[in-house]
Every structure is written in structure tokens, then in C-alpha cells.
PDB file of N, CA and C in Angstrom:
ATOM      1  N   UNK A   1      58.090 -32.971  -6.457  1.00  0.00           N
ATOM      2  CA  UNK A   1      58.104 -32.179  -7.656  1.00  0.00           C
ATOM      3  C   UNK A   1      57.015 -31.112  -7.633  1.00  0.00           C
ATOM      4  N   UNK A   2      55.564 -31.700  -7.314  1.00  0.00           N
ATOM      5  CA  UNK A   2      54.599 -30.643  -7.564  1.00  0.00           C
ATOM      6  C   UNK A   2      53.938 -30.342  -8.776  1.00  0.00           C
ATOM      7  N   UNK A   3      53.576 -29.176  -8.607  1.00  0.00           N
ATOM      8  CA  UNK A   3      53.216 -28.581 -10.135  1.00  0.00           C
ATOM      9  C   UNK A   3      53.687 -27.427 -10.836  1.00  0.00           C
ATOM     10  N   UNK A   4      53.731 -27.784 -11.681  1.00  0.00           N
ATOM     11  CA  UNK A   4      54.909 -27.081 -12.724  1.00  0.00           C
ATOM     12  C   UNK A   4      53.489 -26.260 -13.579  1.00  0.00           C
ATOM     13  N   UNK A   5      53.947 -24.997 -14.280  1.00  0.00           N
ATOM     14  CA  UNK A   5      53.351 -24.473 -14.865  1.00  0.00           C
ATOM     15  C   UNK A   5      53.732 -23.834 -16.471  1.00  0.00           C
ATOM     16  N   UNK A   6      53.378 -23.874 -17.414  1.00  0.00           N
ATOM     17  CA  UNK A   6      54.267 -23.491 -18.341  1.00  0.00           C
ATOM     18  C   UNK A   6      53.272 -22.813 -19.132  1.00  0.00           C
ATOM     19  N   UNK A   7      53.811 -21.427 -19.146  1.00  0.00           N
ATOM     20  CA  UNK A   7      52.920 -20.626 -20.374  1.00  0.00           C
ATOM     21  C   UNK A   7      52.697 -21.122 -22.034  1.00  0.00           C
ATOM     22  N   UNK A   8      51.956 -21.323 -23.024  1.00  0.00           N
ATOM     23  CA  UNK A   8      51.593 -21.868 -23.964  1.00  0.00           C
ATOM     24  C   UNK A   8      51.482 -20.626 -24.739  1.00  0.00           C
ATOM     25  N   UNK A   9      50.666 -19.616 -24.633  1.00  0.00           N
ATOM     26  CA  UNK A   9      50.267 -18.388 -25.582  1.00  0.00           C
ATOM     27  C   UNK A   9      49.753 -17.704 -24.828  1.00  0.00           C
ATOM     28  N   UNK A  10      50.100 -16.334 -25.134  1.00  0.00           N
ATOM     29  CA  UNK A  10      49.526 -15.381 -24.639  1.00  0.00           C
ATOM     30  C   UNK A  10      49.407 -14.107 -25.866  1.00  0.00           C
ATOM     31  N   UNK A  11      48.016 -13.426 -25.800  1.00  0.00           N
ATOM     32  CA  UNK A  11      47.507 -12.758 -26.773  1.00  0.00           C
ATOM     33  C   UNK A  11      46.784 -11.531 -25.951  1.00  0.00           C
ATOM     34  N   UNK A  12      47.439 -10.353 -26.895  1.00  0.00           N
ATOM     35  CA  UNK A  12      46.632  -9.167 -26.150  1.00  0.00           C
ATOM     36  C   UNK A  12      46.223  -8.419 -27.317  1.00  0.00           C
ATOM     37  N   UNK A  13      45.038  -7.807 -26.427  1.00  0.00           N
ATOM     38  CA  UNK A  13      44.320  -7.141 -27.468  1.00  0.00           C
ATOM     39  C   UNK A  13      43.824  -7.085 -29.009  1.00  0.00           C
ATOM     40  N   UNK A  14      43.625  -8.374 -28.875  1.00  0.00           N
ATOM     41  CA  UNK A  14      43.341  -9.315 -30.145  1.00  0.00           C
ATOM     42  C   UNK A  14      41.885  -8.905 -30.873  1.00  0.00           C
ATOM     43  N   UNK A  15      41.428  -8.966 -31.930  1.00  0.00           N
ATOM     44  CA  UNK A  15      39.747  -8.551 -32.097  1.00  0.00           C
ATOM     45  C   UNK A  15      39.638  -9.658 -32.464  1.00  0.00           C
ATOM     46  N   UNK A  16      38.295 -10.120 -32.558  1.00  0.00           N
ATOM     47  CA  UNK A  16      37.713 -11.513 -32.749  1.00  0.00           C
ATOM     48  C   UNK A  16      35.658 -11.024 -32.574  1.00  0.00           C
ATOM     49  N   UNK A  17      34.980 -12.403 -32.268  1.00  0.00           N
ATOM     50  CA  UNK A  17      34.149 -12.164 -32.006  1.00  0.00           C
ATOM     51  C   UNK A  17      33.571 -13.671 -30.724  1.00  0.00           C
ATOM     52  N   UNK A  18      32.495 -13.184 -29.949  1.00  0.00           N
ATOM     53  CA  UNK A  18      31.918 -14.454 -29.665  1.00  0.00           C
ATOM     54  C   UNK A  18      31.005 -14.694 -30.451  1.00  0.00           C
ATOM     55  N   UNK A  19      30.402 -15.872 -30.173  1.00  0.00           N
ATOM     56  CA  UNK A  19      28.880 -16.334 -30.422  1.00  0.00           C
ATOM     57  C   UNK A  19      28.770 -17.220 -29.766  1.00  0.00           C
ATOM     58  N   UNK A  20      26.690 -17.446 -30.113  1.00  0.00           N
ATOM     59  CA  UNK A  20      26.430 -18.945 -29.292  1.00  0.00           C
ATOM     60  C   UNK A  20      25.260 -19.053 -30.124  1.00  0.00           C
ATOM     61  N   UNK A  21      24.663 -19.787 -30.055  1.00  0.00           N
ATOM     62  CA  UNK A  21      23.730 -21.109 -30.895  1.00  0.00           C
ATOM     63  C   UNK A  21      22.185 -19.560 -31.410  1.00  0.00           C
ATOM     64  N   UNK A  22      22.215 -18.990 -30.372  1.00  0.00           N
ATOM     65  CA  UNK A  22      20.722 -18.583 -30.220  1.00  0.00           C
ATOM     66  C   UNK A  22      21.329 -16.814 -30.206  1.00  0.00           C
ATOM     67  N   UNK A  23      22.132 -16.688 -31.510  1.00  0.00           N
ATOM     68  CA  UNK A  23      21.780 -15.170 -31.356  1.00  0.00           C
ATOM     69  C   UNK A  23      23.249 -15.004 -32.151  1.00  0.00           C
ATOM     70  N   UNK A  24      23.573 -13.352 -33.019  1.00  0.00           N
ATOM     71  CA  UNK A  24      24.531 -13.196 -33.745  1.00  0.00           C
ATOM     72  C   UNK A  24      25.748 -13.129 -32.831  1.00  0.00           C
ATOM     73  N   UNK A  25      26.884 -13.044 -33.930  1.00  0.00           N
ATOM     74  CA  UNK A  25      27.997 -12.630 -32.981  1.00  0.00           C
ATOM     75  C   UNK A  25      28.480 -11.287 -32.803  1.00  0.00           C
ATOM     76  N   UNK A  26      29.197 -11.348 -31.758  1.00  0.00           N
ATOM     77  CA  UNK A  26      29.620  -9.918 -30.619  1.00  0.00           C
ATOM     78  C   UNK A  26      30.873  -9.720 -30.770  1.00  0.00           C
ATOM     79  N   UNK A  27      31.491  -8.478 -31.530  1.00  0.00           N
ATOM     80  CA  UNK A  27      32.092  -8.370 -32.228  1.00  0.00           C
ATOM     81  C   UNK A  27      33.163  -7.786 -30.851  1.00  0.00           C
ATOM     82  N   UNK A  28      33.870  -8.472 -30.265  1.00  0.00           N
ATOM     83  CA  UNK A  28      34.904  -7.771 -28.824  1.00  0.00           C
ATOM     84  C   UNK A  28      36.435  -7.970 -29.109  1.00  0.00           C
ATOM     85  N   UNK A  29      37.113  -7.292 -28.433  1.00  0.00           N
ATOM     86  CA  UNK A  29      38.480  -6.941 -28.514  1.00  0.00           C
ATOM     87  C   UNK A  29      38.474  -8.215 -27.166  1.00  0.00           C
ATOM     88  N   UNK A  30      39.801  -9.061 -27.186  1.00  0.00           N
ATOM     89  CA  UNK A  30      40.239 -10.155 -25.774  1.00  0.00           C
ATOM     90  C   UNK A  30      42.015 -10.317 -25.766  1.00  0.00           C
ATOM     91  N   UNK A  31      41.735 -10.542 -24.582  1.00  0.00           N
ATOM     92  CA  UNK A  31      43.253 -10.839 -23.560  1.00  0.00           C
ATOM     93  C   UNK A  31      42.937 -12.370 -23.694  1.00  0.00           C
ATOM     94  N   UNK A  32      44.349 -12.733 -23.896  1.00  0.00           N
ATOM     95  CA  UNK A  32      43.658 -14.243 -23.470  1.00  0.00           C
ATOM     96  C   UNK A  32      45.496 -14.959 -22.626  1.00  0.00           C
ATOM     97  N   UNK A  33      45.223 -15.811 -22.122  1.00  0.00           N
ATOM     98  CA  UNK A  33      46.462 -16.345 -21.336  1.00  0.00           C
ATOM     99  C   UNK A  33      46.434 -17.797 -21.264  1.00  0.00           C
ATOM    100  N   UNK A  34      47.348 -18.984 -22.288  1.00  0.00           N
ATOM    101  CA  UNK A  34      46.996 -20.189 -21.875  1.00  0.00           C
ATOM    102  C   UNK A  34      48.245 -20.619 -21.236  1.00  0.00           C
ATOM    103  N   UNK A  35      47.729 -22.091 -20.254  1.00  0.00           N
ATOM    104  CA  UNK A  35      48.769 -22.580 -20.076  1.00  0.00           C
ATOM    105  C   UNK A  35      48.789 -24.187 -19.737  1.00  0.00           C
ATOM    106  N   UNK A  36      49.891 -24.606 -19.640  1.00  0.00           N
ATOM    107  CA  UNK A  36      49.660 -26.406 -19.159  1.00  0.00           C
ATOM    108  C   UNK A  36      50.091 -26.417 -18.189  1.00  0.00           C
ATOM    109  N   UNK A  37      50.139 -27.423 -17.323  1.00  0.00           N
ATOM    110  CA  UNK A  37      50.111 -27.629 -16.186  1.00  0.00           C
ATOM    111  C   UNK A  37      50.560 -28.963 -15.330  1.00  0.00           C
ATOM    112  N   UNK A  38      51.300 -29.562 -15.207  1.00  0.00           N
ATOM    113  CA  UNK A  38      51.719 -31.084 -14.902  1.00  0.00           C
ATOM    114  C   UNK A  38      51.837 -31.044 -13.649  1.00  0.00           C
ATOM    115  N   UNK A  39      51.575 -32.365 -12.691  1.00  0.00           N
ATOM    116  CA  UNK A  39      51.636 -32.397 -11.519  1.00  0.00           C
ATOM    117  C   UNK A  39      52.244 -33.278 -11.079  1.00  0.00           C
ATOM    118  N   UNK A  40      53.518 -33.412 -10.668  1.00  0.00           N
ATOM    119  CA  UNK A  40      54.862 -34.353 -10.498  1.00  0.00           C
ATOM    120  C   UNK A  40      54.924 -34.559 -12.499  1.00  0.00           C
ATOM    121  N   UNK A  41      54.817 -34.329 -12.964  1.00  0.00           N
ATOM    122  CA  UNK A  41      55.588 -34.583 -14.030  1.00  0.00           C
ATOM    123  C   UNK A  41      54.239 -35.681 -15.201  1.00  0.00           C
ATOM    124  N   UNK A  42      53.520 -35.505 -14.215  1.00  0.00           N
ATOM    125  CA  UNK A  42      52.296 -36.912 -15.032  1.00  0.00           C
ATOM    126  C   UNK A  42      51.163 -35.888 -15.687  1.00  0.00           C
ATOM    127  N   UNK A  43      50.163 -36.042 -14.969  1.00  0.00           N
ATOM    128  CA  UNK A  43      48.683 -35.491 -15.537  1.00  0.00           C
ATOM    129  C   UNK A  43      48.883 -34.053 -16.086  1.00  0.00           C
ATOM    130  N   UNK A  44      48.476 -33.688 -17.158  1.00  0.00           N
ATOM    131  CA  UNK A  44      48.541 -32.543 -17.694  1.00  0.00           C
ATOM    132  C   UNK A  44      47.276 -31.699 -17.372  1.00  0.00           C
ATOM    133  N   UNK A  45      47.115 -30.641 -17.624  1.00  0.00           N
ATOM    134  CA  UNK A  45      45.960 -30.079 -17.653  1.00  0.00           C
ATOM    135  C   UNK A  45      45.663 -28.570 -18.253  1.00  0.00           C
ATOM    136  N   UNK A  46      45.482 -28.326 -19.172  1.00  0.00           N
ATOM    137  CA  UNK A  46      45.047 -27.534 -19.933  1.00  0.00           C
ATOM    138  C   UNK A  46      44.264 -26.335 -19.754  1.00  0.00           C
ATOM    139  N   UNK A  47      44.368 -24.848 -20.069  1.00  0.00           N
ATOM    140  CA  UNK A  47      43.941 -23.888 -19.111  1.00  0.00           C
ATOM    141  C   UNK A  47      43.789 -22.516 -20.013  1.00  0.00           C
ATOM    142  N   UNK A  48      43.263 -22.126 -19.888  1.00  0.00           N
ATOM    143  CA  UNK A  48      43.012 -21.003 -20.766  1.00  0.00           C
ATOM    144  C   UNK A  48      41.529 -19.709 -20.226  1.00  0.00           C
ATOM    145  N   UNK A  49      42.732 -18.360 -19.382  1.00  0.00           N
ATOM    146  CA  UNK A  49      41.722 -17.583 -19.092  1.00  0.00           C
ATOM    147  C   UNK A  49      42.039 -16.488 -19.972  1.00  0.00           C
ATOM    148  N   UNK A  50      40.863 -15.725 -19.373  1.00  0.00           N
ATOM    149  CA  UNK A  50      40.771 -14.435 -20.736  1.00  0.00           C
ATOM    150  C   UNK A  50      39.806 -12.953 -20.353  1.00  0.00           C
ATOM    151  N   UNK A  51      40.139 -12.011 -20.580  1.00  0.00           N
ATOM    152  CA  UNK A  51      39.314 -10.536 -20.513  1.00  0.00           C
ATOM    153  C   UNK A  51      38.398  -9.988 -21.773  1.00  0.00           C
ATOM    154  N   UNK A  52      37.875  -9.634 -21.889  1.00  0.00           N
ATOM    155  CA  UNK A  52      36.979  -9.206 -22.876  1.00  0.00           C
ATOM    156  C   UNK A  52      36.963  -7.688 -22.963  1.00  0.00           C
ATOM    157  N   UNK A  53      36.277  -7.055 -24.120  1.00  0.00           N
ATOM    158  CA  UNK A  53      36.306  -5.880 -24.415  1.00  0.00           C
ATOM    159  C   UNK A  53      35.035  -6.083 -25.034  1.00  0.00           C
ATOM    160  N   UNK A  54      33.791  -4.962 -25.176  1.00  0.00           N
ATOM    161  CA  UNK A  54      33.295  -5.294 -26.049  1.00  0.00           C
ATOM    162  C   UNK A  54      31.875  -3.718 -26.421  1.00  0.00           C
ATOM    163  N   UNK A  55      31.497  -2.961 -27.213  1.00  0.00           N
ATOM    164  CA  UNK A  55      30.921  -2.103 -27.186  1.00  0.00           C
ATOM    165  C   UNK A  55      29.531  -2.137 -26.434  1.00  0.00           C
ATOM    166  N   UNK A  56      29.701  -1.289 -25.683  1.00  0.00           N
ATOM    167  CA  UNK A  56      28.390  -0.728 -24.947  1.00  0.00           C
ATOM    168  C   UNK A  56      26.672  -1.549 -25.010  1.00  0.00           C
ATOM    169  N   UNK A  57      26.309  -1.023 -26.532  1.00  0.00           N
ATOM    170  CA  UNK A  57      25.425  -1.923 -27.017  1.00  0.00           C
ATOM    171  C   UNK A  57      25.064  -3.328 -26.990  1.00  0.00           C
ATOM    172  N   UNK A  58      26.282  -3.986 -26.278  1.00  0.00           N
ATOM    173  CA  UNK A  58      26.164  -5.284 -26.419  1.00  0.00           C
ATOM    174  C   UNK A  58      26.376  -6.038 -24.750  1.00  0.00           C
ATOM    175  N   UNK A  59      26.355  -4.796 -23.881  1.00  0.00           N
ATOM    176  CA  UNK A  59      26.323  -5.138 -22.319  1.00  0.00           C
ATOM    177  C   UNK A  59      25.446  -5.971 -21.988  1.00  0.00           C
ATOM    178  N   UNK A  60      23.996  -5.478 -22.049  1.00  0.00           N
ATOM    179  CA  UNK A  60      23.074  -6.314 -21.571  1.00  0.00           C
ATOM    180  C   UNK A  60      22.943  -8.341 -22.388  1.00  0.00           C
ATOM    181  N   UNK A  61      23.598  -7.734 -23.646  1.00  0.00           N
ATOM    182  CA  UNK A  61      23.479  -9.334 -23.979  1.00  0.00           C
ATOM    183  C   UNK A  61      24.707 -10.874 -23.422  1.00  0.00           C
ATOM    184  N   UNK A  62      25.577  -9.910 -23.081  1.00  0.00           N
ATOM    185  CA  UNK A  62      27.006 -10.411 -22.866  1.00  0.00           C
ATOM    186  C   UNK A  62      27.045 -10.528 -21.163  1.00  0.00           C
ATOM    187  N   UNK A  63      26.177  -9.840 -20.353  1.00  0.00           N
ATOM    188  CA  UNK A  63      25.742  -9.969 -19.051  1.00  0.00           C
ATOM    189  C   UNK A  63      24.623 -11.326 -19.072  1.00  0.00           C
ATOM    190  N   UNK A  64      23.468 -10.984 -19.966  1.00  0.00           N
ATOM    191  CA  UNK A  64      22.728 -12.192 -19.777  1.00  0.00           C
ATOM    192  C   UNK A  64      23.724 -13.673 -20.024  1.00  0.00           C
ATOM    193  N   UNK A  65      24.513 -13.584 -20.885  1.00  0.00           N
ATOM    194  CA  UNK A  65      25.181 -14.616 -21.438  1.00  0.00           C
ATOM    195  C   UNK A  65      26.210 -15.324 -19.872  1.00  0.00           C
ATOM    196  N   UNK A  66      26.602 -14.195 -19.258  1.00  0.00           N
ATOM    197  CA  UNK A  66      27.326 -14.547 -18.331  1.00  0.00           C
ATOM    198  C   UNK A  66      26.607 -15.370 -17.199  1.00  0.00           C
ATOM    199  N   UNK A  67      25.697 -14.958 -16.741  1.00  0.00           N
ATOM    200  CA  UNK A  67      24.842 -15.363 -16.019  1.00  0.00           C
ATOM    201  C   UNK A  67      24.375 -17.088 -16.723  1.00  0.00           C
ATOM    202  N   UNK A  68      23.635 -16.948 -17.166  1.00  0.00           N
ATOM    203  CA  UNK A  68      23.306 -18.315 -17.905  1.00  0.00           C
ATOM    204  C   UNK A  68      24.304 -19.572 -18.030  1.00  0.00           C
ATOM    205  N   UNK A  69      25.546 -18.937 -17.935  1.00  0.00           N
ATOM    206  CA  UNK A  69      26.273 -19.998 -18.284  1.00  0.00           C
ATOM    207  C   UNK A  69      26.586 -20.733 -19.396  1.00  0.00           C
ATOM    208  N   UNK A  70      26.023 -19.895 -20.743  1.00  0.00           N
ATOM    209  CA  UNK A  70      26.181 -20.797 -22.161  1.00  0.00           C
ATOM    210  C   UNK A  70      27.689 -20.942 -22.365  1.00  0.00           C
ATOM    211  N   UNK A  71      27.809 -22.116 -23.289  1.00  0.00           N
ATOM    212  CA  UNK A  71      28.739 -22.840 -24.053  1.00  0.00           C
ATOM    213  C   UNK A  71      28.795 -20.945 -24.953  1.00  0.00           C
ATOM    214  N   UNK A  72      29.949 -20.691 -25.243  1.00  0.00           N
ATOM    215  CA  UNK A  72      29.929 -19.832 -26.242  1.00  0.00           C
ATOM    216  C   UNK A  72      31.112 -20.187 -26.927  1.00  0.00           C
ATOM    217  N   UNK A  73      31.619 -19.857 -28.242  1.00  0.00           N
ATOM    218  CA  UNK A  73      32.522 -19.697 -29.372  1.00  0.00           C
ATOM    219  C   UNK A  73      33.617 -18.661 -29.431  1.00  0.00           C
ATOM    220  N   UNK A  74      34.685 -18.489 -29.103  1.00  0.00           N
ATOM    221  CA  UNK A  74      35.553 -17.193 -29.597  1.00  0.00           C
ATOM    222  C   UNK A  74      36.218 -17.396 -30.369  1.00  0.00           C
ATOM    223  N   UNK A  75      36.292 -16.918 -31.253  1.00  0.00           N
ATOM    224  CA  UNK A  75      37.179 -16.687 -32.612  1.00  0.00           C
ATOM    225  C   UNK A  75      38.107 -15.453 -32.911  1.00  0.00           C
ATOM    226  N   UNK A  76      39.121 -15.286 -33.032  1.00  0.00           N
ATOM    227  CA  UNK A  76      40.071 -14.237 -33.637  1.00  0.00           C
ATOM    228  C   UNK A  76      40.982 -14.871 -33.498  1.00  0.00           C
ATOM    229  N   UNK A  77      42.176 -13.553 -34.259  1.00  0.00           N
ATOM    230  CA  UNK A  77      43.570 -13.803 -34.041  1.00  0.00           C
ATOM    231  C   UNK A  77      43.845 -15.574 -34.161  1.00  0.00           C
ATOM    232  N   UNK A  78      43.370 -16.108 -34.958  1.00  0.00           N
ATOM    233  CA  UNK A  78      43.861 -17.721 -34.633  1.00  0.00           C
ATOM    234  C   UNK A  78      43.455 -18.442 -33.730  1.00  0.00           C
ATOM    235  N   UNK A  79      42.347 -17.971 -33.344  1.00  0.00           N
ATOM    236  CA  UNK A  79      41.901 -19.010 -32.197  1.00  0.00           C
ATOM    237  C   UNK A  79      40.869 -18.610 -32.665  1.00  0.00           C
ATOM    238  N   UNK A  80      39.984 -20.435 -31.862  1.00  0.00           N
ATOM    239  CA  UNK A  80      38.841 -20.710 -32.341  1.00  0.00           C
ATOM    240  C   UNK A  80      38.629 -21.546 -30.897  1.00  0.00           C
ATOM    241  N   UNK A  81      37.477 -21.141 -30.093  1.00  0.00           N
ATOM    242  CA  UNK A  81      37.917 -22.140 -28.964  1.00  0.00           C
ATOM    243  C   UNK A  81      36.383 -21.960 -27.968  1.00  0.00           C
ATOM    244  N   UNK A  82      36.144 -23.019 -27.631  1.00  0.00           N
ATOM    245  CA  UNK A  82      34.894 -22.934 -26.405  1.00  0.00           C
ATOM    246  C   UNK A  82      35.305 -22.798 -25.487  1.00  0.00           C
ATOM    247  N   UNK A  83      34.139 -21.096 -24.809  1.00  0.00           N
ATOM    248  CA  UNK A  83      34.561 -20.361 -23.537  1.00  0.00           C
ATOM    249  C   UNK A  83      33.322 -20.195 -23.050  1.00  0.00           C
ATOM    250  N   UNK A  84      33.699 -19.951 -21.680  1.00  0.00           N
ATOM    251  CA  UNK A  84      32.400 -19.884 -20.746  1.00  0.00           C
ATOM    252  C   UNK A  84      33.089 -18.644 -20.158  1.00  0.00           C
ATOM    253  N   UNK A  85      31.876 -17.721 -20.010  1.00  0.00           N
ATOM    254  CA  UNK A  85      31.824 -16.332 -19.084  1.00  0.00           C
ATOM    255  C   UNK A  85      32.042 -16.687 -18.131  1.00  0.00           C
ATOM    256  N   UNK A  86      32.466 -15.846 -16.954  1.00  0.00           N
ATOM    257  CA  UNK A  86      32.365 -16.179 -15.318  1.00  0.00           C
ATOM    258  C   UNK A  86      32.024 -15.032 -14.877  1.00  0.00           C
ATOM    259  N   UNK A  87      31.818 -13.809 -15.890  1.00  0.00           N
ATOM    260  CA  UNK A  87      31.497 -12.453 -15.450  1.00  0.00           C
ATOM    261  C   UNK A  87      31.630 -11.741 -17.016  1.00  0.00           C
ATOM    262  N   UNK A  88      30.660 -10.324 -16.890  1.00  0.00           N
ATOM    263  CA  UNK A  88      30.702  -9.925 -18.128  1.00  0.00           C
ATOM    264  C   UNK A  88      31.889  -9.128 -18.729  1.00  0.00           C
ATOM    265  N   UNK A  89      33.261  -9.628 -18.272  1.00  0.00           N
ATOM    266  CA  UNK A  89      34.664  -9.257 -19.182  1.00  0.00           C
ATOM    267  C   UNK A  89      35.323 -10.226 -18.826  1.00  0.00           C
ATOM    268  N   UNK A  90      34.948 -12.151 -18.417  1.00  0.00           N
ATOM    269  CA  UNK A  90      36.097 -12.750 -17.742  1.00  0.00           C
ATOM    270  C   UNK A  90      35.340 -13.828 -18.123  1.00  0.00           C
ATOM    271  N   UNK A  91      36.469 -14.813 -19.248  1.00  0.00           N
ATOM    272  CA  UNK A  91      35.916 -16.161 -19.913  1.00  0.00           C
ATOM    273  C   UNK A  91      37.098 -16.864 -19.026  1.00  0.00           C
ATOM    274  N   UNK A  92      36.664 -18.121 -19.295  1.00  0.00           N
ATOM    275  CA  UNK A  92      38.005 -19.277 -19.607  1.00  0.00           C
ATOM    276  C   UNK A  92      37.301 -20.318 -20.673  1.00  0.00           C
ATOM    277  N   UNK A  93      38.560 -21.538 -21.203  1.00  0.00           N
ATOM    278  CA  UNK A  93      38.430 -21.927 -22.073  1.00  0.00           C
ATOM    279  C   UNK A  93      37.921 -23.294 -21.763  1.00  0.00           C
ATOM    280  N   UNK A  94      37.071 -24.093 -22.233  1.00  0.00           N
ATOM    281  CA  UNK A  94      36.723 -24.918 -22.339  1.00  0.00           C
ATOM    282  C   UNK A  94      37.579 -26.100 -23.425  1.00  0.00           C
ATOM    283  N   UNK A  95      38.216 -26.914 -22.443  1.00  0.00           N
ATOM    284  CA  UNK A  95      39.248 -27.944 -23.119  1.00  0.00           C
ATOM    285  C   UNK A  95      38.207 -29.073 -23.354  1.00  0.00           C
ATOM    286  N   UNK A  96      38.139 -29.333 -25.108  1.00  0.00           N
ATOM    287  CA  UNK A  96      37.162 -30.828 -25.070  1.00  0.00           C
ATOM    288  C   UNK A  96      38.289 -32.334 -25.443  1.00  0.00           C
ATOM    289  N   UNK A  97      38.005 -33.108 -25.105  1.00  0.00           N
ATOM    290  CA  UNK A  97      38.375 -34.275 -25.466  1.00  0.00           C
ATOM    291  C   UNK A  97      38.393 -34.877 -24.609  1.00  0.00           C
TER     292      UNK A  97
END
């Protein structure tokens, strides 16, 4: 069987904002793409990457953020969800449970 892939939501050009514990939020435009994932038909796995947009002014903070590796918050459009940077325009989502 393998692994099967199945799109869940996909959102473009959505406005929202991030945040994280130690500083306001960053008010950015995001792409976001989720999906699930089964492997022969059993284990699921949950997935959610994403692009960012975000004004000028807020490069150097959204670069430090990337680097560091914080837990951060995105919110818009109906989502509310913990994301981690991997670069300063490229999150994915942090699945808890």
C-alpha cells in the first residue's frame, strides 16, 4: 500500500499574525498547506507547512526568531496553531497531543 497522502486545507494569502512569549505580535500575510498522511492504511501523521509574508520592519525580528528556534503562535483566517520557523518566510506546524 505505502503512503497515501491527502490534502486537509489549504489557505492562501491569508492575514493573521505570529507571536511568542517574549515580544508583540507580527502582523504577516501566510500560505499555509495541511495534510495527513497514512502509511499502509495505519499510523497517521499530521503535517502542516507554510510561507510567510511580512513588512520590512519586522525582518530582523522574524530572522532572529528563525534562528532560535522558538515555539511561536499563528493566528488568522481560522487558524490558531503552533509553528516553528525553518527560515525567515518558511514555518511548519507543530502537531501537539
Amino acid at each position: 500500500m505505502g503512503w497515501k497522502i491527502k490534502p486537509v486545507r489549504t489557505i492562501e494569502d491569508a492575514v493573521g499574525t505570529i507571536s511568542h512569549t517574549d515580544g508583540p505580535d507580527i502582523p504577516v500575510r501566510f500560505d499555509l498547506k495541511a495534510t495527513e498522511d497514512a502509511l499502509n492504511g495505519m499510523s497517521r501523521l499530521k503535517l502542516g507547512l507554510g510561507n510567510l509574508r511580512y513588512g520590512a520592519e519586522f525582518k530582523l525580528i522574524v530572522s532572529a526568531l528563525a534562528r532560535s528556534g522558538a515555539h511561536l503562535t499563528l493566528r488568522g483566517n481560522g487558524v490558531q496553531a503552533a509553528i516553528v520557523l525553518y527560515g525567515p518566510n518558511r514555518f511548519t506546524v507543530i502537531e501537539r497531543g
